[in-house]
C-alpha atoms as a PDB file:
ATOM      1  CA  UNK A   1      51.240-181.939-197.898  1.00  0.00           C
ATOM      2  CA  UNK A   2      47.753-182.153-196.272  1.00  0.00           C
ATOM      3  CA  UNK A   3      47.856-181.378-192.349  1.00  0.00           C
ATOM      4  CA  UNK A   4      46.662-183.742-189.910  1.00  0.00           C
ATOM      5  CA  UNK A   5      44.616-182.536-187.003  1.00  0.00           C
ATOM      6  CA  UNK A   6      45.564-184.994-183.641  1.00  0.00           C
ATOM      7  CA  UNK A   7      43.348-182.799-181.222  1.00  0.00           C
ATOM      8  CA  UNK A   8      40.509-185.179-180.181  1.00  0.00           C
ATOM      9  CA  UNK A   9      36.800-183.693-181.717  1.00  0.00           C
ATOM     10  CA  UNK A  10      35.077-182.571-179.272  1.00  0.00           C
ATOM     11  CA  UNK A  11      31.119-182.006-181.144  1.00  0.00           C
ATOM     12  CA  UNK A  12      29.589-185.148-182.250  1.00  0.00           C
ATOM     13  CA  UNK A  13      27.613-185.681-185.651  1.00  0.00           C
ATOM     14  CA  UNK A  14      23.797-186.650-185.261  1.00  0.00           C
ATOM     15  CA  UNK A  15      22.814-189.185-188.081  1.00  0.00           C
ATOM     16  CA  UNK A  16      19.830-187.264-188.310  1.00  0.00           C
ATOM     17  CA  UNK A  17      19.844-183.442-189.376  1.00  0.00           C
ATOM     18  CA  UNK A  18      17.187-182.111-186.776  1.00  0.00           C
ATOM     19  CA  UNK A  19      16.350-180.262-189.870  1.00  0.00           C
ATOM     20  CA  UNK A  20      15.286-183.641-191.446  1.00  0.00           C
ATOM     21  CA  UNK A  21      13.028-184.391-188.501  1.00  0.00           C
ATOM     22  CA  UNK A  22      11.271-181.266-188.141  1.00  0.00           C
ATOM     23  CA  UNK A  23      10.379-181.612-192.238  1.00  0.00           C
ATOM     24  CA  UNK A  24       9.338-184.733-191.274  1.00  0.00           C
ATOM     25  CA  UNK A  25       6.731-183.690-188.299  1.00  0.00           C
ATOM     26  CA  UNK A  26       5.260-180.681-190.527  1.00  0.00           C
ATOM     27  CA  UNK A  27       4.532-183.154-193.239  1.00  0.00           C
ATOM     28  CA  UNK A  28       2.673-186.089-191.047  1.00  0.00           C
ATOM     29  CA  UNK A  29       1.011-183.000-189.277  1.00  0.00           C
ATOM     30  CA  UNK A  30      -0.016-181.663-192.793  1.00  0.00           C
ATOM     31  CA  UNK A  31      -0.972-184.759-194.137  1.00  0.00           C
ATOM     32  CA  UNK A  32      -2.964-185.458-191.017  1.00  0.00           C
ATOM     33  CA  UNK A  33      -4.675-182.867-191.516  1.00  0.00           C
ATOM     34  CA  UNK A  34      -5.873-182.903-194.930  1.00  0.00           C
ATOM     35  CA  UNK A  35      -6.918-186.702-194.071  1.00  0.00           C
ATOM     36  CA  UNK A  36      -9.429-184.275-190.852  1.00  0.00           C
ATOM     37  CA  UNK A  37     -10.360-181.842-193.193  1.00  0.00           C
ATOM     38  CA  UNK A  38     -11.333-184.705-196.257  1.00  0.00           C
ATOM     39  CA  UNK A  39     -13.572-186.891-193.291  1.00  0.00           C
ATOM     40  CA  UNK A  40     -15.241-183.713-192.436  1.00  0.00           C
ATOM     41  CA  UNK A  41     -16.082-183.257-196.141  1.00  0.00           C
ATOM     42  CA  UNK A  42     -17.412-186.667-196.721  1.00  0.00           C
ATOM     43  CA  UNK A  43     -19.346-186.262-193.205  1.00  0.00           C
ATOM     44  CA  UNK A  44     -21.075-182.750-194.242  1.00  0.00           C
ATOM     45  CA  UNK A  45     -21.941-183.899-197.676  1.00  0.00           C
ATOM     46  CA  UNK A  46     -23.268-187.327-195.818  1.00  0.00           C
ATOM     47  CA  UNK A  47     -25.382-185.159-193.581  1.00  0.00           C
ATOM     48  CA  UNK A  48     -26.667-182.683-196.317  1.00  0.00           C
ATOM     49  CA  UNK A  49     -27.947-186.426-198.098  1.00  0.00           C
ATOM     50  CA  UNK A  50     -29.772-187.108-194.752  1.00  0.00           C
ATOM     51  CA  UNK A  51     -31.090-183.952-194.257  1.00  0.00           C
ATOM     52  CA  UNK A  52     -32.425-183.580-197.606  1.00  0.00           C
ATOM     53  CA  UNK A  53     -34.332-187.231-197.856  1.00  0.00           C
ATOM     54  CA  UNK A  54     -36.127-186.011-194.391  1.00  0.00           C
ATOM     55  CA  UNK A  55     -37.083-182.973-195.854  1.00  0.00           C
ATOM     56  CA  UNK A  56     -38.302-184.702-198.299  1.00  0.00           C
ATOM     57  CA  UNK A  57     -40.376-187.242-196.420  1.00  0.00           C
ATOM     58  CA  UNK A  58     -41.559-184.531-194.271  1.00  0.00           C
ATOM     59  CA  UNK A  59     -43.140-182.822-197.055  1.00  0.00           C
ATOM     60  CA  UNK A  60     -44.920-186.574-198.272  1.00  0.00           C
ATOM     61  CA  UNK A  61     -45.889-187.204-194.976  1.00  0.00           C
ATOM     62  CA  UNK A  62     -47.487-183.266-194.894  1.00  0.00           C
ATOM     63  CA  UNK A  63     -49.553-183.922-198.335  1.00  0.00           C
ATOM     64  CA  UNK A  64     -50.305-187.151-197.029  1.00  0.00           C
ATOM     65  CA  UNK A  65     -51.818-185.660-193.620  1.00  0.00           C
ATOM     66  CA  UNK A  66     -53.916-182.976-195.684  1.00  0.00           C
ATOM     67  CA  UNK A  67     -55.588-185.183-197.278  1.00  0.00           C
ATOM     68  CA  UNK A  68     -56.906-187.341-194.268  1.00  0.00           C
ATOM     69  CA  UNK A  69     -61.212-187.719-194.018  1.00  0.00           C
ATOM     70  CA  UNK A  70     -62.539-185.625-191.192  1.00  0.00           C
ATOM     71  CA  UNK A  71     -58.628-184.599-190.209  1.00  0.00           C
ATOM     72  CA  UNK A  72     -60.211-181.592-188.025  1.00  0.00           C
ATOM     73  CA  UNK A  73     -62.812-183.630-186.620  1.00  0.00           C
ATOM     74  CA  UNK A  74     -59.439-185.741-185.059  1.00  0.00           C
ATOM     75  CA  UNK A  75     -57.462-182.916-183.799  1.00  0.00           C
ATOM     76  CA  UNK A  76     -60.530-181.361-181.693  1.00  0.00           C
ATOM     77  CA  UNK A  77     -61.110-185.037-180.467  1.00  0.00           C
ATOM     78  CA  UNK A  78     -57.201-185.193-179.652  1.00  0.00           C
ATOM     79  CA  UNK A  79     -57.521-181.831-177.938  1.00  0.00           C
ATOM     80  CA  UNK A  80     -60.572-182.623-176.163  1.00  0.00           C
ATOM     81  CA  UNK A  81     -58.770-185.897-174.529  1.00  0.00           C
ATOM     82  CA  UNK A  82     -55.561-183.931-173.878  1.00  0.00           C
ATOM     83  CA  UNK A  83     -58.015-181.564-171.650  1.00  0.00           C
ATOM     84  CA  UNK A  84     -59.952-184.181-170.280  1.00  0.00           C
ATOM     85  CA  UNK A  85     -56.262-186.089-168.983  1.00  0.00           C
ATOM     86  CA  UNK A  86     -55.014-182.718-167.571  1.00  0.00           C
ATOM     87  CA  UNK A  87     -58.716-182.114-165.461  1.00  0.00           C
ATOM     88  CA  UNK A  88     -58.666-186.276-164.341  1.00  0.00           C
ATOM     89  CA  UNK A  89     -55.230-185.042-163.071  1.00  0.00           C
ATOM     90  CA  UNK A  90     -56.007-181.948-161.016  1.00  0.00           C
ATOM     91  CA  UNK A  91     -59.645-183.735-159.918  1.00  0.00           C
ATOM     92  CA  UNK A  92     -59.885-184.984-156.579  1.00  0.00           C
ATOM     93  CA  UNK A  93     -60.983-187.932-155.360  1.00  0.00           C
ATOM     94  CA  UNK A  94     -63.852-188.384-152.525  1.00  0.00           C
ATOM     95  CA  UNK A  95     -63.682-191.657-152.790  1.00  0.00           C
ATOM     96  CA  UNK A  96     -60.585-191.605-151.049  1.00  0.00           C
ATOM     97  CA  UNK A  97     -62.344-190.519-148.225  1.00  0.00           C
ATOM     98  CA  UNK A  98     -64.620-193.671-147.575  1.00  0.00           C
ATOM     99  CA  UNK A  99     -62.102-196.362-147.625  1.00  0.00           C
ATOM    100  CA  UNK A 100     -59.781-194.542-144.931  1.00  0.00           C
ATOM    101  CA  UNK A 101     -63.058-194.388-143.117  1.00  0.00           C
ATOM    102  CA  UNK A 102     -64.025-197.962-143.381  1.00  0.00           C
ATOM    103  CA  UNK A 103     -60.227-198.632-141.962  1.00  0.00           C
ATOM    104  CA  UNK A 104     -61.243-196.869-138.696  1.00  0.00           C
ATOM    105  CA  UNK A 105     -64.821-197.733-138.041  1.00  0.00           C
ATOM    106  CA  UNK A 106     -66.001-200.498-135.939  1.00  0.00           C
ATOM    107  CA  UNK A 107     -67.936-203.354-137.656  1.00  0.00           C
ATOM    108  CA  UNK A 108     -70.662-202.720-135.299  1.00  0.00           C
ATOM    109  CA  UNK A 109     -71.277-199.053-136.897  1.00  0.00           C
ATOM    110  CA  UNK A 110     -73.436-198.107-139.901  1.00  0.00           C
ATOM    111  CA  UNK A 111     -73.599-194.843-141.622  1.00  0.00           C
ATOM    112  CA  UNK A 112     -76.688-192.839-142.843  1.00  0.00           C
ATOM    113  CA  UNK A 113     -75.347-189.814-143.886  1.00  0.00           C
ATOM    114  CA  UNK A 114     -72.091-188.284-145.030  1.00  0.00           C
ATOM    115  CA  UNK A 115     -70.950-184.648-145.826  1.00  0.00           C
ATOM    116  CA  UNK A 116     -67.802-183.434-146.962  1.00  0.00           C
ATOM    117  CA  UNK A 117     -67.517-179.529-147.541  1.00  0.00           C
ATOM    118  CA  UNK A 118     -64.633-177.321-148.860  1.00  0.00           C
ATOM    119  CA  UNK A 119     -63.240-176.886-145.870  1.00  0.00           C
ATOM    120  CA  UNK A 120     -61.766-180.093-145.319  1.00  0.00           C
ATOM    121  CA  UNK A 121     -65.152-180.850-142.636  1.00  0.00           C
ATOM    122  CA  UNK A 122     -66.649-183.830-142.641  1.00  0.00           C
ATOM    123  CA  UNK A 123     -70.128-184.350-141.095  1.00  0.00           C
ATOM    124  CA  UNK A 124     -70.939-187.765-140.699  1.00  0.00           C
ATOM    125  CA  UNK A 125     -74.243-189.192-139.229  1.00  0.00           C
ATOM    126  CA  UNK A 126     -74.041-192.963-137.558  1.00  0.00           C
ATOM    127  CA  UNK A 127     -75.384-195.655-135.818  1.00  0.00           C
ATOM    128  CA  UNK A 128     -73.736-197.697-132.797  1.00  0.00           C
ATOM    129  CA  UNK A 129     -76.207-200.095-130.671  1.00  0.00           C
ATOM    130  CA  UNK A 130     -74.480-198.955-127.819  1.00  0.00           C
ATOM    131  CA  UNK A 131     -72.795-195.842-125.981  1.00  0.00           C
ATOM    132  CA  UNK A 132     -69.724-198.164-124.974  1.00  0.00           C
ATOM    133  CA  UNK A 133     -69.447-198.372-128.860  1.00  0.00           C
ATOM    134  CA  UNK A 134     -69.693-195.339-129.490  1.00  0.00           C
ATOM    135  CA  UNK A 135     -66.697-194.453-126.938  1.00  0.00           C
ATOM    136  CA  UNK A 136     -64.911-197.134-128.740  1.00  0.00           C
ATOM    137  CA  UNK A 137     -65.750-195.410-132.200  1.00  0.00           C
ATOM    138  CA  UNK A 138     -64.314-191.877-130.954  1.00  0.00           C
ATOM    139  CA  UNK A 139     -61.071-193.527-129.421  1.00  0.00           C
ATOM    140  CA  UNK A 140     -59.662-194.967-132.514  1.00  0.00           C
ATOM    141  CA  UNK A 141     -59.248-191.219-133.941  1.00  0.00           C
ATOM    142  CA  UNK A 142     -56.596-190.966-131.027  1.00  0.00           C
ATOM    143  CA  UNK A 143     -54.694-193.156-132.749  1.00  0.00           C
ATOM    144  CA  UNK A 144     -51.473-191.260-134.572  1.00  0.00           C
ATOM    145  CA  UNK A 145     -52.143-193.358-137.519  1.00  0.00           C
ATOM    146  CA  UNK A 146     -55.690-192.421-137.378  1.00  0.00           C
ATOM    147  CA  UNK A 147     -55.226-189.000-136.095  1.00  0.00           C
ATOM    148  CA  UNK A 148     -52.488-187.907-139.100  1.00  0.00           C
ATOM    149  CA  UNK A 149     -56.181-188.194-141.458  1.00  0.00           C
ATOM    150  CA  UNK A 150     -58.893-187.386-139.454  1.00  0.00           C
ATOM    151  CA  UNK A 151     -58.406-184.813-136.823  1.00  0.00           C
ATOM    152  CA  UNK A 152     -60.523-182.611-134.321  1.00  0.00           C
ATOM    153  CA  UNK A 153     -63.036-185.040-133.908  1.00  0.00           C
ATOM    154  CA  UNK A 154     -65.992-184.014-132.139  1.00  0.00           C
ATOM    155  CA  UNK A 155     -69.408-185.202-131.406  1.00  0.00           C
ATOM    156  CA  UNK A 156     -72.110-182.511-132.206  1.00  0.00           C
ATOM    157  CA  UNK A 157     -75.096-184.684-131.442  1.00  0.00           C
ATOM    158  CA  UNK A 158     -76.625-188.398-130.453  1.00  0.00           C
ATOM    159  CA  UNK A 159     -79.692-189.820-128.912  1.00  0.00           C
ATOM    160  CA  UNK A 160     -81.715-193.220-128.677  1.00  0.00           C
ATOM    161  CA  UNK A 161     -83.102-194.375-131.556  1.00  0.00           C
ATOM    162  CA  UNK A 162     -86.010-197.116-131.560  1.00  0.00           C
ATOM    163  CA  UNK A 163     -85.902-199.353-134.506  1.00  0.00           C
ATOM    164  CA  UNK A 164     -88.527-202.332-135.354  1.00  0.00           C
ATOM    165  CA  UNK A 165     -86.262-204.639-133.573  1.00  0.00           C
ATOM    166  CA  UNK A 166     -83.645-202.686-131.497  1.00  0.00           C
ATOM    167  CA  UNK A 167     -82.384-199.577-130.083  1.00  0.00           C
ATOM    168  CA  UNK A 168     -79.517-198.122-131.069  1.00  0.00           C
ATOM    169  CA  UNK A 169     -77.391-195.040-130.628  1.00  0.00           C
ATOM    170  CA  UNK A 170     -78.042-192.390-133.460  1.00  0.00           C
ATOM    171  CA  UNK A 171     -74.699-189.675-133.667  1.00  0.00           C
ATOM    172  CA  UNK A 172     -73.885-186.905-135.412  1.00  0.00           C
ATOM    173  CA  UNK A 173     -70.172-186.389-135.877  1.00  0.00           C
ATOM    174  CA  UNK A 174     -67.659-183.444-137.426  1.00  0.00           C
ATOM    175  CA  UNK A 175     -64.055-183.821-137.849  1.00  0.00           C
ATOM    176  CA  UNK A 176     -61.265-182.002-140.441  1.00  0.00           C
ATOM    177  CA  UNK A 177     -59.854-184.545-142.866  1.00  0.00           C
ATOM    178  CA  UNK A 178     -55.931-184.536-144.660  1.00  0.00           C
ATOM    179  CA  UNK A 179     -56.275-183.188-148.391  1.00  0.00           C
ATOM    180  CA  UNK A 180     -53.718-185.910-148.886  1.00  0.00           C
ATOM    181  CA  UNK A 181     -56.320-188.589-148.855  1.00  0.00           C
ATOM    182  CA  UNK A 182     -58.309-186.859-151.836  1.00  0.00           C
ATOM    183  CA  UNK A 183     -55.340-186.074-153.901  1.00  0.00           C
ATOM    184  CA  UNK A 184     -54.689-187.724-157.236  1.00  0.00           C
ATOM    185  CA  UNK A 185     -52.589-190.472-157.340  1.00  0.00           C
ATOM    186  CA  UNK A 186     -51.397-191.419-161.244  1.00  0.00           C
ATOM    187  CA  UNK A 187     -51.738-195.356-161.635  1.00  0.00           C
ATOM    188  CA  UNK A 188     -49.026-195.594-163.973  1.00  0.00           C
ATOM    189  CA  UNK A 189     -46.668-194.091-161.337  1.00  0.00           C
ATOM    190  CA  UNK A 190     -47.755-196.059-158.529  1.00  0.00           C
ATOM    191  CA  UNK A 191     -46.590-199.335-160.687  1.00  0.00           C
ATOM    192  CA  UNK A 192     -43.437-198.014-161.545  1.00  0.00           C
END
Protein backbone atom coordinates (compact mmCIF):
# COMPACT_ATOMS: atom_id res chain seq x y z
CA UNK A 1 0.00 0.00 0.00
CA UNK A 2 1.65 3.29 -1.13
CA UNK A 3 2.13 5.87 1.89
CA UNK A 4 0.71 9.18 1.82
CA UNK A 5 2.74 12.10 3.02
CA UNK A 6 0.06 14.88 4.84
CA UNK A 7 3.03 17.20 6.02
CA UNK A 8 2.52 20.43 3.99
CA UNK A 9 5.82 20.93 1.30
CA UNK A 10 7.62 23.35 2.35
CA UNK A 11 10.27 24.06 -1.10
CA UNK A 12 8.48 25.21 -4.08
CA UNK A 13 9.19 24.02 -7.80
CA UNK A 14 10.42 26.85 -10.28
CA UNK A 15 8.89 26.20 -13.83
CA UNK A 16 12.12 27.10 -15.02
CA UNK A 17 15.36 24.99 -14.15
CA UNK A 18 17.84 27.99 -13.48
CA UNK A 19 19.94 25.55 -15.30
CA UNK A 20 17.71 26.17 -18.41
CA UNK A 21 18.20 29.91 -18.13
CA UNK A 22 21.77 30.12 -17.67
CA UNK A 23 22.08 27.72 -21.12
CA UNK A 24 19.98 30.11 -22.40
CA UNK A 25 22.17 33.46 -21.57
CA UNK A 26 25.56 31.63 -22.72
CA UNK A 27 23.95 30.90 -26.01
CA UNK A 28 22.41 34.60 -26.90
CA UNK A 29 25.86 35.81 -25.44
CA UNK A 30 27.64 33.34 -27.89
CA UNK A 31 25.58 33.97 -30.66
CA UNK A 32 25.97 37.67 -30.07
CA UNK A 33 29.09 37.40 -30.38
CA UNK A 34 29.80 35.58 -33.43
CA UNK A 35 27.14 38.13 -35.07
CA UNK A 36 30.44 41.13 -33.44
CA UNK A 37 33.06 39.10 -34.57
CA UNK A 38 31.26 38.38 -38.42
CA UNK A 39 30.53 42.62 -38.70
CA UNK A 40 34.08 43.13 -37.83
CA UNK A 41 35.03 40.72 -40.65
CA UNK A 42 32.89 42.23 -43.27
CA UNK A 43 34.16 45.81 -41.92
CA UNK A 44 38.08 44.84 -42.23
CA UNK A 45 37.68 43.19 -45.54
CA UNK A 46 35.45 46.51 -46.53
CA UNK A 47 38.35 48.64 -45.42
CA UNK A 48 41.21 46.51 -47.02
CA UNK A 49 38.79 47.22 -50.56
CA UNK A 50 39.10 50.99 -49.71
CA UNK A 51 42.46 51.03 -48.88
CA UNK A 52 43.58 49.20 -51.79
CA UNK A 53 41.54 51.38 -54.64
CA UNK A 54 43.43 54.56 -52.91
CA UNK A 55 46.55 52.98 -53.22
CA UNK A 56 45.82 52.48 -56.33
CA UNK A 57 44.74 55.94 -57.39
CA UNK A 58 47.59 57.28 -55.55
CA UNK A 59 49.97 55.55 -57.68
CA UNK A 60 47.80 56.97 -61.14
CA UNK A 61 47.69 60.18 -59.78
CA UNK A 62 51.87 59.82 -59.08
CA UNK A 63 52.52 58.69 -62.93
CA UNK A 64 50.17 61.20 -63.85
CA UNK A 65 52.14 64.09 -61.87
CA UNK A 66 55.59 62.85 -63.43
CA UNK A 67 54.67 63.40 -66.44
CA UNK A 68 53.48 67.13 -66.12
CA UNK A 69 55.47 69.94 -68.75
CA UNK A 70 57.86 72.08 -66.79
CA UNK A 71 56.59 70.19 -63.31
CA UNK A 72 59.92 71.68 -61.57
CA UNK A 73 59.56 74.93 -63.06
CA UNK A 74 55.92 74.86 -60.82
CA UNK A 75 57.20 73.67 -57.59
CA UNK A 76 60.10 76.47 -57.41
CA UNK A 77 57.28 78.98 -58.46
CA UNK A 78 55.02 77.37 -55.58
CA UNK A 79 57.98 77.67 -53.23
CA UNK A 80 58.90 81.02 -54.24
CA UNK A 81 55.12 82.31 -53.39
CA UNK A 82 55.04 80.26 -50.17
CA UNK A 83 58.29 82.51 -49.19
CA UNK A 84 57.08 85.55 -50.55
CA UNK A 85 53.45 85.03 -48.20
CA UNK A 86 55.58 84.19 -45.09
CA UNK A 87 58.02 87.69 -45.69
CA UNK A 88 54.45 89.92 -46.63
CA UNK A 89 53.61 88.44 -43.16
CA UNK A 90 56.57 89.35 -40.97
CA UNK A 91 56.99 92.88 -43.20
CA UNK A 92 55.97 95.92 -41.62
CA UNK A 93 54.04 98.47 -42.70
CA UNK A 94 55.12 102.38 -42.74
CA UNK A 95 52.28 103.21 -44.17
CA UNK A 96 50.61 102.69 -41.08
CA UNK A 97 52.39 105.42 -39.81
CA UNK A 98 50.94 108.30 -42.07
CA UNK A 99 47.32 107.73 -41.67
CA UNK A 100 47.52 107.76 -37.69
CA UNK A 101 49.36 110.94 -38.41
CA UNK A 102 46.88 112.53 -40.66
CA UNK A 103 44.23 111.62 -37.66
CA UNK A 104 46.17 114.01 -35.35
CA UNK A 105 47.35 116.86 -37.46
CA UNK A 106 45.59 120.05 -37.92
CA UNK A 107 44.27 120.88 -41.45
CA UNK A 108 46.20 123.99 -41.27
CA UNK A 109 49.67 121.90 -41.20
CA UNK A 110 51.71 120.60 -44.15
CA UNK A 111 54.60 118.30 -44.06
CA UNK A 112 57.99 118.50 -45.94
CA UNK A 113 59.85 115.91 -44.57
CA UNK A 114 59.42 112.66 -42.71
CA UNK A 115 61.89 110.16 -41.04
CA UNK A 116 61.26 107.08 -39.37
CA UNK A 117 64.41 105.14 -37.97
CA UNK A 118 64.76 101.74 -36.17
CA UNK A 119 64.29 102.99 -33.12
CA UNK A 120 60.78 103.65 -33.18
CA UNK A 121 61.88 107.86 -33.76
CA UNK A 122 60.18 109.74 -35.92
CA UNK A 123 61.56 113.08 -37.23
CA UNK A 124 59.11 115.01 -38.87
CA UNK A 125 59.64 118.50 -40.50
CA UNK A 126 56.31 120.92 -40.82
CA UNK A 127 54.71 123.91 -41.59
CA UNK A 128 52.02 125.89 -39.39
CA UNK A 129 51.26 129.72 -40.47
CA UNK A 130 51.21 130.43 -37.02
CA UNK A 131 52.88 129.75 -33.46
CA UNK A 132 49.24 129.51 -31.86
CA UNK A 133 49.03 126.55 -34.39
CA UNK A 134 51.73 125.19 -33.71
CA UNK A 135 50.80 125.03 -29.79
CA UNK A 136 47.63 123.59 -31.02
CA UNK A 137 49.63 120.92 -33.14
CA UNK A 138 51.80 119.80 -29.96
CA UNK A 139 48.62 119.62 -27.63
CA UNK A 140 46.74 117.02 -29.44
CA UNK A 141 49.72 114.43 -28.59
CA UNK A 142 48.42 114.97 -24.90
CA UNK A 143 45.61 113.34 -25.80
CA UNK A 144 45.52 109.48 -24.26
CA UNK A 145 44.20 108.41 -27.53
CA UNK A 146 46.89 110.24 -29.22
CA UNK A 147 49.49 109.75 -26.65
CA UNK A 148 49.03 105.57 -26.54
CA UNK A 149 50.84 106.06 -30.51
CA UNK A 150 52.92 108.83 -30.49
CA UNK A 151 54.75 109.61 -27.36
CA UNK A 152 57.67 111.93 -26.06
CA UNK A 153 56.96 114.53 -28.33
CA UNK A 154 59.37 117.19 -28.53
CA UNK A 155 60.18 120.12 -30.62
CA UNK A 156 63.92 120.17 -31.70
CA UNK A 157 63.67 123.21 -33.92
CA UNK A 158 61.34 126.10 -35.73
CA UNK A 159 61.74 129.50 -37.17
CA UNK A 160 59.96 132.02 -39.66
CA UNK A 161 59.81 131.09 -42.92
CA UNK A 162 59.07 133.71 -45.84
CA UNK A 163 57.21 132.24 -48.69
CA UNK A 164 56.13 134.15 -52.10
CA UNK A 165 52.92 134.95 -50.47
CA UNK A 166 53.10 134.30 -46.66
CA UNK A 167 55.00 133.55 -43.65
CA UNK A 168 54.71 130.66 -41.95
CA UNK A 169 56.16 128.70 -39.07
CA UNK A 170 58.82 126.07 -40.28
CA UNK A 171 59.32 123.05 -37.24
CA UNK A 172 61.27 120.33 -36.77
CA UNK A 173 59.72 117.66 -34.59
CA UNK A 174 60.89 114.05 -32.87
CA UNK A 175 58.65 111.78 -31.10
CA UNK A 176 58.76 107.62 -30.38
CA UNK A 177 55.93 105.89 -32.20
CA UNK A 178 53.88 102.29 -31.00
CA UNK A 179 55.31 99.26 -33.16
CA UNK A 180 51.65 98.35 -33.05
CA UNK A 181 50.79 100.80 -35.74
CA UNK A 182 53.41 99.16 -38.24
CA UNK A 183 52.53 95.64 -37.49
CA UNK A 184 50.89 93.37 -40.01
CA UNK A 185 47.45 93.02 -39.93
CA UNK A 186 46.12 89.77 -42.22
CA UNK A 187 43.00 91.03 -44.32
CA UNK A 188 41.41 87.81 -44.33
CA UNK A 189 41.33 87.88 -40.49
CA UNK A 190 40.18 91.26 -40.08
CA UNK A 191 36.85 90.12 -42.18
CA UNK A 192 36.29 87.20 -40.27
Amino acid sequence: MPQINLLKQTATKSPLPTGKISAWVMLLVLVGSLGYYGFLFIQLKTANADITSLQSQISTDQQAAATIPNKNELFTRQLQLKSLDGLISKHVYWSQVLPSLAQVTLKTASYSNLTVNDDNTITLTGHVPTIQDMDLYLRVFDLPEVYKYFSQVRLTSFNKVQDKDSTSIEFQATMQFNPQIIQYVDPKAATK
